[in-house]
N, C-alpha and C. Protein backbone atom coordinates (compact mmCIF):
# COMPACT_ATOMS: atom_id res chain seq x y z
N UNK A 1 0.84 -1.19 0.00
CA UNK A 1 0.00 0.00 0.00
C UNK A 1 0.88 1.25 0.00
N UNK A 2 0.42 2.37 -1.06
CA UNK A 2 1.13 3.74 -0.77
C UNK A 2 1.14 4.10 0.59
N UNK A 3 1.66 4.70 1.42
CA UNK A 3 1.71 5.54 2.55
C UNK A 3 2.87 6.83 2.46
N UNK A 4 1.72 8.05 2.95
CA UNK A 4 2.96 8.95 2.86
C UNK A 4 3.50 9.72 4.63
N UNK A 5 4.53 9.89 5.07
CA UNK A 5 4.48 10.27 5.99
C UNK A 5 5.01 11.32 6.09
N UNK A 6 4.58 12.53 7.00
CA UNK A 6 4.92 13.41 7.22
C UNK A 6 5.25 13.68 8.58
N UNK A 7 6.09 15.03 8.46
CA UNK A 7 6.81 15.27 9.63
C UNK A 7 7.12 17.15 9.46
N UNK A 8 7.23 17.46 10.63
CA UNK A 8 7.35 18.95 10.59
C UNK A 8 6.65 19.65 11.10
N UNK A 9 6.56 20.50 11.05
CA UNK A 9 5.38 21.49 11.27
C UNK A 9 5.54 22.21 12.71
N UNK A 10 4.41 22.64 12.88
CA UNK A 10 4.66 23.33 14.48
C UNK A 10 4.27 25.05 14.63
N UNK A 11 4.47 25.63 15.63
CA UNK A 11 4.36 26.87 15.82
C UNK A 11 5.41 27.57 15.93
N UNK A 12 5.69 29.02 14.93
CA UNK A 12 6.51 29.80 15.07
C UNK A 12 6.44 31.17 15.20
N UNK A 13 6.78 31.97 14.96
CA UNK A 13 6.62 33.30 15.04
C UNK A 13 7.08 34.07 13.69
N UNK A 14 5.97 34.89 13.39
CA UNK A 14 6.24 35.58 12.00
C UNK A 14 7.81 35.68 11.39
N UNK A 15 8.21 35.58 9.79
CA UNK A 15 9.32 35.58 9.85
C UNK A 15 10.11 34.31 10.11
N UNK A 16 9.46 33.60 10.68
CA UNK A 16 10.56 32.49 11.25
C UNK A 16 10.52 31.39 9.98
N UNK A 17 11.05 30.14 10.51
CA UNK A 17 11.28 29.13 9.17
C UNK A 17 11.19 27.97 9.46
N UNK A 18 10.86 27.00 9.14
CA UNK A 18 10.19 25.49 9.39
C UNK A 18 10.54 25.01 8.20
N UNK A 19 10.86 23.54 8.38
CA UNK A 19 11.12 22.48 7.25
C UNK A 19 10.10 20.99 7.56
N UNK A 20 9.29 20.73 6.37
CA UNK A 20 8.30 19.61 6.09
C UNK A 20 8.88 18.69 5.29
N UNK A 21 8.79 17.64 5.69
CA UNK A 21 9.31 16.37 5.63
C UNK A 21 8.13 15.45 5.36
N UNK A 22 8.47 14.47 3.66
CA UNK A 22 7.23 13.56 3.51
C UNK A 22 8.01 12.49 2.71
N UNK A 23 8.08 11.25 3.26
CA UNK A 23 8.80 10.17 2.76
C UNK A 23 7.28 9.33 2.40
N UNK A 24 7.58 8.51 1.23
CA UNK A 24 6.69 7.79 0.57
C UNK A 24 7.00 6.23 0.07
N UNK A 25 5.78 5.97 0.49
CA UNK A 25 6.16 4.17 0.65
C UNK A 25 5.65 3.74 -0.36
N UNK A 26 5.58 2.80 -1.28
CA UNK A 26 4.61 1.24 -2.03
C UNK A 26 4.38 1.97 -3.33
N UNK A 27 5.39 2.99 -3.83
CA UNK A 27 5.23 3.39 -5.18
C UNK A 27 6.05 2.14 -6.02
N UNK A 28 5.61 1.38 -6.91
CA UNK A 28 6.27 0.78 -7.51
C UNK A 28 7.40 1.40 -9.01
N UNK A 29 7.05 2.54 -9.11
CA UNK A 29 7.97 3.66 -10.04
C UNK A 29 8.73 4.28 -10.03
N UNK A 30 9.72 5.30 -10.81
CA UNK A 30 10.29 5.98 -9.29
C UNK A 30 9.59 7.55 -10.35
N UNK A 31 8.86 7.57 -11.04
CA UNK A 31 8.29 8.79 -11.84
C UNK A 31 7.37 9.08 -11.04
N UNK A 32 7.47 9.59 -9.88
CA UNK A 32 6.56 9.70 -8.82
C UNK A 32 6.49 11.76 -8.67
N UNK A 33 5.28 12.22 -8.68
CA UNK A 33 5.47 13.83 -8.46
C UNK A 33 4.81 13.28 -7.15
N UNK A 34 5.46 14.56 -6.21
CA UNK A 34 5.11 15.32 -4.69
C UNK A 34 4.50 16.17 -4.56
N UNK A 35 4.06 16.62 -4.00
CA UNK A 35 3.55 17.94 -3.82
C UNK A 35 3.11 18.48 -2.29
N UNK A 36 2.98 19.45 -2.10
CA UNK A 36 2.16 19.84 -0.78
C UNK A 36 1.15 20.95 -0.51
N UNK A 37 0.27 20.88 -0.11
CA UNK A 37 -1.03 20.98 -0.22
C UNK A 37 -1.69 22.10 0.88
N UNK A 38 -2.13 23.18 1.41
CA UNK A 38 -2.32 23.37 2.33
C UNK A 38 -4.16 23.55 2.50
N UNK A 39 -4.49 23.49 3.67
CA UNK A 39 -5.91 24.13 4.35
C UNK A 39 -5.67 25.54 5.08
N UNK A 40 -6.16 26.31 4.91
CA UNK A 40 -6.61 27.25 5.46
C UNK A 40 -7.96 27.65 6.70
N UNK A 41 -8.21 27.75 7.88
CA UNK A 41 -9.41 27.69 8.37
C UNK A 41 -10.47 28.80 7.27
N UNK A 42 -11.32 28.27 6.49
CA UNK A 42 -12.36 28.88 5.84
C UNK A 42 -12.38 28.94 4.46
N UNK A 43 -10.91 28.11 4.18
CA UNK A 43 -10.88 28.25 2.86
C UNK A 43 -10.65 27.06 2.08
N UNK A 44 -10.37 27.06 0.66
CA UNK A 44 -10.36 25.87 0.30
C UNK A 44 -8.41 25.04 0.21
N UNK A 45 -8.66 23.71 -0.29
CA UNK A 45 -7.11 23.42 0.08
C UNK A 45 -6.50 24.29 -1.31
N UNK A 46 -5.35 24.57 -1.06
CA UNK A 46 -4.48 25.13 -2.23
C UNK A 46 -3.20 24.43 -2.53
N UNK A 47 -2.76 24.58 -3.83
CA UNK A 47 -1.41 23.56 -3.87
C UNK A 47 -0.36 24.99 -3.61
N UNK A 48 0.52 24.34 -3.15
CA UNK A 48 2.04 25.11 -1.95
C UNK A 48 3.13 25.16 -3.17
N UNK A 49 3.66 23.52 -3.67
CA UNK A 49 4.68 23.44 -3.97
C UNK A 49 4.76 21.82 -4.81
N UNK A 50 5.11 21.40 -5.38
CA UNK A 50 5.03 20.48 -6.59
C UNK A 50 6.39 20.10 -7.05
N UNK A 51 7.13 19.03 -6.79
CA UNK A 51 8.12 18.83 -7.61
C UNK A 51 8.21 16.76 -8.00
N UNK A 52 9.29 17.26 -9.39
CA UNK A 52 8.66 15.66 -10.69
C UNK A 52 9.86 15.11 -9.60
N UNK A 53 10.25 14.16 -10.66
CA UNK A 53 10.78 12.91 -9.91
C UNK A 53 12.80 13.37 -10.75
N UNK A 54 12.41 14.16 -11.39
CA UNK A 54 13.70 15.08 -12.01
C UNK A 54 14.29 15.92 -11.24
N UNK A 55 13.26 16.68 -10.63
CA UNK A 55 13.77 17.39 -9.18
C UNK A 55 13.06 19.12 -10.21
N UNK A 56 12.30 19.41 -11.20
CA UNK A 56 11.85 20.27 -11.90
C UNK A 56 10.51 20.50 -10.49
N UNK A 57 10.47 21.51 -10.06
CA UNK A 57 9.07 22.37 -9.35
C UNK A 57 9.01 23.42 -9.93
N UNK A 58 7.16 23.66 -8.73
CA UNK A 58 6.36 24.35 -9.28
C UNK A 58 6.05 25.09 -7.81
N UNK A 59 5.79 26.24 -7.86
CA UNK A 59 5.44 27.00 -6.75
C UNK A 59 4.29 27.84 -6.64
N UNK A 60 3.89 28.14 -6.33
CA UNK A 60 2.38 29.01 -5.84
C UNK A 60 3.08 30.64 -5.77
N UNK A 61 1.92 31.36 -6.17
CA UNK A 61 2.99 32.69 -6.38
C UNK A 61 2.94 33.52 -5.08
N UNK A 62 2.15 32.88 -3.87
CA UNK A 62 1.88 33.20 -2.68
C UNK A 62 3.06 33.12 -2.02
N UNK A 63 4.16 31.99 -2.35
CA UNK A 63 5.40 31.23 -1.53
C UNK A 63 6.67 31.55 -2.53
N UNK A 64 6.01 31.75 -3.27
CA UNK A 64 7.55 31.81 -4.32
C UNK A 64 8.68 33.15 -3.56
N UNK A 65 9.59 32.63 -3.93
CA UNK A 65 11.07 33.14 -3.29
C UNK A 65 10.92 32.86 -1.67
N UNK A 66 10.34 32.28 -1.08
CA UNK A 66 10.10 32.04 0.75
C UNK A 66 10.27 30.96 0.76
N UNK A 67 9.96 30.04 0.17
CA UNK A 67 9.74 28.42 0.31
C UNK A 67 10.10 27.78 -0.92
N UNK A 68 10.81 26.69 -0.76
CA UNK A 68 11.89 25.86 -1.79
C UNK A 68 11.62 24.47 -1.46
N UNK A 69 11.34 23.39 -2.25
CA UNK A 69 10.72 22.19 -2.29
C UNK A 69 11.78 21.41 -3.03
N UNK A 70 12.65 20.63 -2.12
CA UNK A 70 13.74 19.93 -3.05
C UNK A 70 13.63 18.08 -2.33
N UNK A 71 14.12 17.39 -3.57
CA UNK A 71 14.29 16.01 -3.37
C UNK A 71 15.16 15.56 -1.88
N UNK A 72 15.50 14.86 -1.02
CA UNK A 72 16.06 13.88 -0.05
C UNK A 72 16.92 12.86 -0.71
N UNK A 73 18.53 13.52 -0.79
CA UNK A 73 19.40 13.00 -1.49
C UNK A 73 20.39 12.51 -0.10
N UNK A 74 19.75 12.05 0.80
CA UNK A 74 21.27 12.30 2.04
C UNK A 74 21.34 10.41 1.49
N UNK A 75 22.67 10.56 2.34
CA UNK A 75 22.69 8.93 2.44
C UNK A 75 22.40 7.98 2.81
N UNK A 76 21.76 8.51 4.09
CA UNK A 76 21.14 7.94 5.01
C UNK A 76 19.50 7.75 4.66
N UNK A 77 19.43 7.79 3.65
CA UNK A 77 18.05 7.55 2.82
C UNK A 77 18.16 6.30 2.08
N UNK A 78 18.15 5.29 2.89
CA UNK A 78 19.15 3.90 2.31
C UNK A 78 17.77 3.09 1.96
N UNK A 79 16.46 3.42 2.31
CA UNK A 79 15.59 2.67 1.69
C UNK A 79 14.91 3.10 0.26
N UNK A 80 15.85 3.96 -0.25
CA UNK A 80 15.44 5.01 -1.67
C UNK A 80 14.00 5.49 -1.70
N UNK A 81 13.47 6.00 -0.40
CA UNK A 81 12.39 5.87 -0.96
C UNK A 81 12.08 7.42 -1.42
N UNK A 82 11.30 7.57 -2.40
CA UNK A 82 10.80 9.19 -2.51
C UNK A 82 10.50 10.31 -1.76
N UNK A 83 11.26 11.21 -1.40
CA UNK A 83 11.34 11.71 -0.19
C UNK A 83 11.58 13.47 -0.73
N UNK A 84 11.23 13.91 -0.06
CA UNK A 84 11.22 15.80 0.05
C UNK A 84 11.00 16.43 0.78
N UNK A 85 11.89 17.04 1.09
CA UNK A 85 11.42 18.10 2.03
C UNK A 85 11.25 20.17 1.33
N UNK A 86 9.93 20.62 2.41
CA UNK A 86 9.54 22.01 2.15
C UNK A 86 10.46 23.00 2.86
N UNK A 87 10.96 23.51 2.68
CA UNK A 87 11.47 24.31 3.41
C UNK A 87 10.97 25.73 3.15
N UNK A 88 10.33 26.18 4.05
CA UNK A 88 9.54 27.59 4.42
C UNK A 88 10.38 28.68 5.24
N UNK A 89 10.53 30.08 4.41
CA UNK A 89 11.32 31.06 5.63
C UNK A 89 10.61 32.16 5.08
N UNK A 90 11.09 32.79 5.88
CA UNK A 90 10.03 33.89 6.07
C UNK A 90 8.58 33.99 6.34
N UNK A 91 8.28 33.18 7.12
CA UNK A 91 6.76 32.29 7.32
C UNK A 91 5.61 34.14 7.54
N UNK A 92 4.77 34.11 7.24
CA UNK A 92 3.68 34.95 7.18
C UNK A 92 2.22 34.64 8.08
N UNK A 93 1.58 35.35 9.01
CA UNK A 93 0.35 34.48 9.67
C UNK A 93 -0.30 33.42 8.67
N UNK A 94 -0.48 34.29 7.33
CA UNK A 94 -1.43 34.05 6.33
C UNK A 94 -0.65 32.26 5.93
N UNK A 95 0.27 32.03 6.26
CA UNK A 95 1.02 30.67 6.15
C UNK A 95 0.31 30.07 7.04
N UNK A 96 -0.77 30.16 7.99
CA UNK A 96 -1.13 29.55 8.99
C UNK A 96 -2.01 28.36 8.22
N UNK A 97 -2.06 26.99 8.24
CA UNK A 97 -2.64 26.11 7.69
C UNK A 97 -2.54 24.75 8.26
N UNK A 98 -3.27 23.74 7.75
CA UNK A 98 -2.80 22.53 7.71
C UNK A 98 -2.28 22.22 6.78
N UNK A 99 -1.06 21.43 6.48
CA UNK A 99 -0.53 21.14 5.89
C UNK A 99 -0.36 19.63 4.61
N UNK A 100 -0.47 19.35 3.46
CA UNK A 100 -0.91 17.80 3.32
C UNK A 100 0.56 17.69 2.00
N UNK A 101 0.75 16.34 2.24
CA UNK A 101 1.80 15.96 1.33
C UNK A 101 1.01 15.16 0.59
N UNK A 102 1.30 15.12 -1.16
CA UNK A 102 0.53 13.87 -1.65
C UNK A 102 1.48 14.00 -3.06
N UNK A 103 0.85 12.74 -3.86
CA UNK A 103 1.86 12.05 -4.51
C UNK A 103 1.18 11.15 -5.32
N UNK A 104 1.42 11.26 -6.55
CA UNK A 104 1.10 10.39 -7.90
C UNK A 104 1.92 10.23 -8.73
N UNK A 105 1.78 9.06 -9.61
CA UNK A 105 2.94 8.97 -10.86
C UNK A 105 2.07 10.10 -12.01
N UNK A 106 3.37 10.56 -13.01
CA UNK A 106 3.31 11.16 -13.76
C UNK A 106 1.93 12.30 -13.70
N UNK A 107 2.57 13.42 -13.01
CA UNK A 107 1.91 14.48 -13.23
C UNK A 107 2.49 15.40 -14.15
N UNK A 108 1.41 15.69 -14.91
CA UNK A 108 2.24 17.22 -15.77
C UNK A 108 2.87 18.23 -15.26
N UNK A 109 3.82 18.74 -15.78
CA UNK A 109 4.19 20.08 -15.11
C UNK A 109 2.84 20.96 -14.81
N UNK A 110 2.68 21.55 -16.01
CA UNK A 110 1.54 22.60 -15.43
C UNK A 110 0.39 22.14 -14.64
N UNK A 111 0.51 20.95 -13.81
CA UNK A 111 -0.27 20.47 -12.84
C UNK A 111 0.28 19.94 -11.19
N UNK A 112 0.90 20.69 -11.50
CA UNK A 112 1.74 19.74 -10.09
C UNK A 112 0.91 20.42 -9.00
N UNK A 113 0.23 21.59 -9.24
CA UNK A 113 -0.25 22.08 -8.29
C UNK A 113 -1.58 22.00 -7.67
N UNK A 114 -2.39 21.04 -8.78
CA UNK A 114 -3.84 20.98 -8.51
C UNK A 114 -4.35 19.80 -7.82
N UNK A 115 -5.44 19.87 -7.15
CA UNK A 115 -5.55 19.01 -5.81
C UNK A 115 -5.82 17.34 -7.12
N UNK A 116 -6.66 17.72 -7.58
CA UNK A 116 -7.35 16.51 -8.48
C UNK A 116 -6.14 15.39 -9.13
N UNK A 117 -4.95 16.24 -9.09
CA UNK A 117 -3.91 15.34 -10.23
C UNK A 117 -3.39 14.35 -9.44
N UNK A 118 -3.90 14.65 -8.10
CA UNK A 118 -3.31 13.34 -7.19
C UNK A 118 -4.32 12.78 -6.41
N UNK A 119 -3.75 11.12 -6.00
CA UNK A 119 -4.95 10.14 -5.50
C UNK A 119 -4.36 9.80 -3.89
N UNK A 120 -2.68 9.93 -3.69
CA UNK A 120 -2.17 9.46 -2.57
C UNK A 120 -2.05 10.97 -1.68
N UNK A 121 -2.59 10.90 -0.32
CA UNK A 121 -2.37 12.07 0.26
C UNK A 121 -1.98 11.55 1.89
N UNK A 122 -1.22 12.65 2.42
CA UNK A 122 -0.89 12.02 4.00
C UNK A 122 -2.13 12.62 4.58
N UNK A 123 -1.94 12.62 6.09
CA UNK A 123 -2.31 12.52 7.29
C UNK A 123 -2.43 14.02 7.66
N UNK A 124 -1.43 15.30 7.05
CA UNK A 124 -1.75 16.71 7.53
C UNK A 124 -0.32 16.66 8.88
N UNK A 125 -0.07 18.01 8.74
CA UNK A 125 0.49 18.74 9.78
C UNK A 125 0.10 20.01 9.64
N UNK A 126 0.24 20.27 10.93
CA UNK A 126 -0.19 21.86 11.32
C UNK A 126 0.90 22.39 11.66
N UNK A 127 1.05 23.63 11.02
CA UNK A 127 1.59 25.06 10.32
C UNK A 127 1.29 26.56 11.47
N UNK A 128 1.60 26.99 12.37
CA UNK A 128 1.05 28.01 12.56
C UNK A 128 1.90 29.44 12.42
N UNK A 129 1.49 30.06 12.40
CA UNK A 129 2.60 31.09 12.61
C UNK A 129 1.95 32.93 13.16
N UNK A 130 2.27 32.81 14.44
CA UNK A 130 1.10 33.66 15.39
C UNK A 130 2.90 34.18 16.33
């Protein structure tokens, strides 16, 4: 079975910077896109950040230049599995969300960002920044 897990999140203070972490299990491919996803209280989910299995992303023009979405190349990643982490700075209240990692084979570029192009999603972390 896919499973994605996440890690991260938390409360910070405006300005500050947090890194999201989502390792992914039972893909049999490795053409796998990521992405991450947020909730807003009142609003609908929005896509954050999107990257292919090339290491090519996509960003939201809300986050762009603040937040950078790169592949999990350490070594210690010895079970290969598909892995990325978000890295967020300069965090904004308006960053306040839940957070969702999700993941399908072969997404288009000009889609990495839309909720529909993917079927595997995690569990959520919460984001605050107050």
């Amino acid at each position: 079975d896919v499973q994605l897990v996440e890690s991260g999140g938390g409360l910070v203070q405006p300005g500050g910077s947090l890194r999201l972490s989502c390792a992914a299990s039972g893909f049999t491919f490795s053409s796998v896109c990521m992405g991450w996803f947020r909730v807003a209280p009142g609003k609908e989910r929005e896509g954050v950040a999107g990257i292919d299995s090339d290491g090519s992303a996509s960003y939201a023009d809300s986050v762009k230049g603040r937040f950078t979405l790169f592949q999990d190349n350490a070594k210690n990643n010895t079970m290969n599995l598909p892995t990325v982490h978000l890295q967020m700075n300069g965090l904004k209240p308006e960053d306040t969300a839940m957070y969702y990692c999700a993941a399908d084979y072969w997404v288009v570029a000009g889609r990495r960002l839309v909720v529909l192009e993917y079927n595997y999603w995690g569990q959520g972390t919460q984001v605050t920044v107050s």
